[in-house]
C-alpha atoms as a PDB file:
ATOM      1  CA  UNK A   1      52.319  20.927 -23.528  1.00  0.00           C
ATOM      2  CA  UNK A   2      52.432  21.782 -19.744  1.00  0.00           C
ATOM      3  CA  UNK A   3      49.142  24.505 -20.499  1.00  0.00           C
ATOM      4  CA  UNK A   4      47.016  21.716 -22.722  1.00  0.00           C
ATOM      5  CA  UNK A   5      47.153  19.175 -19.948  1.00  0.00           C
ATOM      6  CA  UNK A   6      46.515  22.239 -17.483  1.00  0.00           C
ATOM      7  CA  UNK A   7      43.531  23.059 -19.305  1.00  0.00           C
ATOM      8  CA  UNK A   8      42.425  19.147 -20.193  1.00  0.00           C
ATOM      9  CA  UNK A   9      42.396  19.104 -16.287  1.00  0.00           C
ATOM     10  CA  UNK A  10      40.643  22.152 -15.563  1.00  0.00           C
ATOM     11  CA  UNK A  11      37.621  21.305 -18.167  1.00  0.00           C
ATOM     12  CA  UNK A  12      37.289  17.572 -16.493  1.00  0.00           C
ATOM     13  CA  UNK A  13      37.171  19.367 -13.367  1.00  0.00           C
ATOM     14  CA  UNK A  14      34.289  21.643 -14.404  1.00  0.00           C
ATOM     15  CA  UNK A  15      32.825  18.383 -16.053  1.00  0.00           C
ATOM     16  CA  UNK A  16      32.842  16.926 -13.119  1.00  0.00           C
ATOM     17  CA  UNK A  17      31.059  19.256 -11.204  1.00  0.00           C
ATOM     18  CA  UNK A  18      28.431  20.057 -13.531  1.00  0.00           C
ATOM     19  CA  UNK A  19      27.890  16.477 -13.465  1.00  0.00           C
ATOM     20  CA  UNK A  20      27.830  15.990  -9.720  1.00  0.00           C
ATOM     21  CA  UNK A  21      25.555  19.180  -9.522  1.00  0.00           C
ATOM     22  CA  UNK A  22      22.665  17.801 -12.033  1.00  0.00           C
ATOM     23  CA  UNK A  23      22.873  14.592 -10.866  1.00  0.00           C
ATOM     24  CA  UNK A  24      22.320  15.913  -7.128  1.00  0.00           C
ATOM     25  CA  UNK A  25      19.411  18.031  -8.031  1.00  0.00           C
ATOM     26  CA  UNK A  26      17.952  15.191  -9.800  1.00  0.00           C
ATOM     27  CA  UNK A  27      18.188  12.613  -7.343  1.00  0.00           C
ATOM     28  CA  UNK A  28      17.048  15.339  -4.710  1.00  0.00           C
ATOM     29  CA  UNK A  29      13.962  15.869  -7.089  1.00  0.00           C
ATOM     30  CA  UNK A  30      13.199  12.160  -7.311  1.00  0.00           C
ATOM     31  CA  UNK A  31      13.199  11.609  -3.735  1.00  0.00           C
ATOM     32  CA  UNK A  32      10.995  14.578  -3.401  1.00  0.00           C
ATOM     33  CA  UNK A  33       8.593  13.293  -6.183  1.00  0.00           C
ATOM     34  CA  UNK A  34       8.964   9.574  -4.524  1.00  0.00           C
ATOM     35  CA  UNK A  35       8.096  10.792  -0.923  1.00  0.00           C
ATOM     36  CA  UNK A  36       5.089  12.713  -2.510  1.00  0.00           C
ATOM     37  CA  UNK A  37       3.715   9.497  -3.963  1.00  0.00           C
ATOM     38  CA  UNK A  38       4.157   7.474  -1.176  1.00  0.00           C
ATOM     39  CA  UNK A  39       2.452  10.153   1.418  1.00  0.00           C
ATOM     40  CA  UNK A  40      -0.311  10.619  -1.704  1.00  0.00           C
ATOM     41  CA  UNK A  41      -0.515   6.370  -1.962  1.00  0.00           C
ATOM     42  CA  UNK A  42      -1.148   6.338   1.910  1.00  0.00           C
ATOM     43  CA  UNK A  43      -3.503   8.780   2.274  1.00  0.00           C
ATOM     44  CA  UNK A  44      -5.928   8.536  -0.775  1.00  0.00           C
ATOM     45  CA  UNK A  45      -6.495   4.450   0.079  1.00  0.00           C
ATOM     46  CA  UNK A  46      -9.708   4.109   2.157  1.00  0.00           C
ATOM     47  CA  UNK A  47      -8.163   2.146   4.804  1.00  0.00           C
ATOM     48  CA  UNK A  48      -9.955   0.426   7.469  1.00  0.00           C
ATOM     49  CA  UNK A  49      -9.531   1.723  10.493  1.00  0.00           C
ATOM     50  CA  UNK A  50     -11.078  -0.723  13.128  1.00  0.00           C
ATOM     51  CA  UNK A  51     -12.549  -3.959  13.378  1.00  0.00           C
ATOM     52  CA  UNK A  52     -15.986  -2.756  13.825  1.00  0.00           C
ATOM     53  CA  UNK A  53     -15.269  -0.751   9.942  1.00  0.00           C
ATOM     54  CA  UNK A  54     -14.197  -4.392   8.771  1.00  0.00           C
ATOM     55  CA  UNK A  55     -17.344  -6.140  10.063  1.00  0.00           C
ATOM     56  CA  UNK A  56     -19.762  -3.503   8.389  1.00  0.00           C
ATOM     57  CA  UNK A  57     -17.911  -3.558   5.092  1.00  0.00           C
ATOM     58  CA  UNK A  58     -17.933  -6.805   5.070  1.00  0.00           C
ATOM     59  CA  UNK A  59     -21.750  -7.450   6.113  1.00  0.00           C
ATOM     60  CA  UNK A  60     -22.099  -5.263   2.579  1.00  0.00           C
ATOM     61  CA  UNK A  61     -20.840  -7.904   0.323  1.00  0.00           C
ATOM     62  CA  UNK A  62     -23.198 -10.613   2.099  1.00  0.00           C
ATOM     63  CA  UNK A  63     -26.753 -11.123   0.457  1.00  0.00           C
ATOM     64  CA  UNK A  64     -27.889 -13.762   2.202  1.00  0.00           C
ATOM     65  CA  UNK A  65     -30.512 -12.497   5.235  1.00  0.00           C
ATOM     66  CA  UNK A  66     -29.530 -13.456   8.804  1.00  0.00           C
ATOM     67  CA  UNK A  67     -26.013 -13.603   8.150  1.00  0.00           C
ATOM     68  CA  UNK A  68     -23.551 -11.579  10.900  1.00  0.00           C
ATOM     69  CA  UNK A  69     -20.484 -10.978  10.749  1.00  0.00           C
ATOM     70  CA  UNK A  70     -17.397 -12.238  13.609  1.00  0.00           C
ATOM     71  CA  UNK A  71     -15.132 -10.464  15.264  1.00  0.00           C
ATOM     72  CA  UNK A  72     -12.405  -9.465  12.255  1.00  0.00           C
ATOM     73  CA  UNK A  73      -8.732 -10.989  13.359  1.00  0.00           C
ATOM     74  CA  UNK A  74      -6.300  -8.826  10.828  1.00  0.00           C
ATOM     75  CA  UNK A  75      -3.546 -11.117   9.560  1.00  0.00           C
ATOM     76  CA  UNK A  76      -0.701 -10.611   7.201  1.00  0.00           C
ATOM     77  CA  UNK A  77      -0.286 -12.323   3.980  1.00  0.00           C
ATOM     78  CA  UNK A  78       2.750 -11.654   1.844  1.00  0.00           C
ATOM     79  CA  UNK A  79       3.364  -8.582   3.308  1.00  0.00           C
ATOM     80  CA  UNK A  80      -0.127  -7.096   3.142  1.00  0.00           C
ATOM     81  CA  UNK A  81      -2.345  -6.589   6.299  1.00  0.00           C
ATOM     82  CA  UNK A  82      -5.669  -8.117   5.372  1.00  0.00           C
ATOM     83  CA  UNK A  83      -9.166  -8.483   7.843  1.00  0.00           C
ATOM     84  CA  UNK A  84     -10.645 -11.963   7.659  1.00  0.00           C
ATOM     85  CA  UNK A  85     -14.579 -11.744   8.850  1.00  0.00           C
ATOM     86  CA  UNK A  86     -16.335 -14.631   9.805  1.00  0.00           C
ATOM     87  CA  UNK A  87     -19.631 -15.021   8.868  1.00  0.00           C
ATOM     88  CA  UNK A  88     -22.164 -16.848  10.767  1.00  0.00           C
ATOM     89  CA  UNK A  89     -26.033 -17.673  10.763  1.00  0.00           C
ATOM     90  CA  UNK A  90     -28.457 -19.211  13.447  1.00  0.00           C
ATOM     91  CA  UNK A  91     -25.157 -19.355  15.370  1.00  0.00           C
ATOM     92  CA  UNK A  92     -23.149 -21.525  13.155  1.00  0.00           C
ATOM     93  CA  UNK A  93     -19.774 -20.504  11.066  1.00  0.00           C
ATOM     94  CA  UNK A  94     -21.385 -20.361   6.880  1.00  0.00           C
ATOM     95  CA  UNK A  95     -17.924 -18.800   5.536  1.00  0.00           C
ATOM     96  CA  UNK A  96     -16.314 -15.510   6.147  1.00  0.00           C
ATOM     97  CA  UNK A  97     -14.860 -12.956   3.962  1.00  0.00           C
ATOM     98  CA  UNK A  98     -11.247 -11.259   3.122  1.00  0.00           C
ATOM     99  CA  UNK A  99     -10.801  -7.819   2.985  1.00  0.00           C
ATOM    100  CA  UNK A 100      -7.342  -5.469   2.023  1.00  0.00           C
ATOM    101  CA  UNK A 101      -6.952  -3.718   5.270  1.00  0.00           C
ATOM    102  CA  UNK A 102      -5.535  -0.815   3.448  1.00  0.00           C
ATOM    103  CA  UNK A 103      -8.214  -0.302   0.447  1.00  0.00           C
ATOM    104  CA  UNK A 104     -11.398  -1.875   1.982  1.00  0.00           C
ATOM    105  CA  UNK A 105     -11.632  -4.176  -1.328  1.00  0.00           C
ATOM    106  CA  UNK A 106     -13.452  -7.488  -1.208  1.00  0.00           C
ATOM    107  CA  UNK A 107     -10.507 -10.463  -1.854  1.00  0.00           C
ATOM    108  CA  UNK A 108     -13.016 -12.658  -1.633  1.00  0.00           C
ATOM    109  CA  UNK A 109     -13.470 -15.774   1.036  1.00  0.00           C
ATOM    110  CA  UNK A 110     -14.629 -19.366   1.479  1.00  0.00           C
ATOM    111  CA  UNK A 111     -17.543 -21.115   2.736  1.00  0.00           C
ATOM    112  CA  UNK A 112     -20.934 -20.294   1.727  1.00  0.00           C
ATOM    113  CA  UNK A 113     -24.504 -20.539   3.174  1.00  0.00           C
ATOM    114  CA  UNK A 114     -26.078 -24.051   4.064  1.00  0.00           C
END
């Protein structure tokens, strides 16, 4: 009796280790692979990098000749840094545009030439 609960013990004991031990590596992988994609996720976005970049990029979306673009004021929406560029002609405000800060991608804006 005394050697099957002897044994019972020693082969939950191994269990447990090999358990502990995979589970270790695994999570130690994961983290790896999870650091990895976060460096990769930083580094591959074309981010803007100054507020001069954010007035050129956005001066790309604009059609309309004459139209400049404002000084870019970079605020944060929902937790995402985004560059809002006024847009003016003949020295008056027509609308400005919204760019990711991280990506460079158009969100879009509001006004519109007169």
């Amino acid at each position: 009796m005394i050697k099957k609960s002897a044994l019972a013990l020693m082969a939950l004991m191994v269990l447990i280790v090999v358990v502990s031990g995979c589970t270790n590596e695994n999570n130690t992988q994961n983290n790896t692979q999870n650091i990895s994609n976060q460096t990769e996720n930083n580094t591959t976005g074309s981010s803007i990098k100054s507020p001069e970049e954010a007035k050129a990029i956005a001066l790309q979306y604009v059609d309309e000749a004459g139209v400049t673009a404002g000084t870019p004021v970079l605020n944060t929406d929902n937790g995402k840094q985004i560059y809002v560029v006024p847009l003016y002609k003949n020295g008056q405000t027509v609308g400005e545009i919204e760019l990711d800060a991280t990506t460079g991608e158009n969100l879009g804006g509001a006004g519109g030439a007169p």
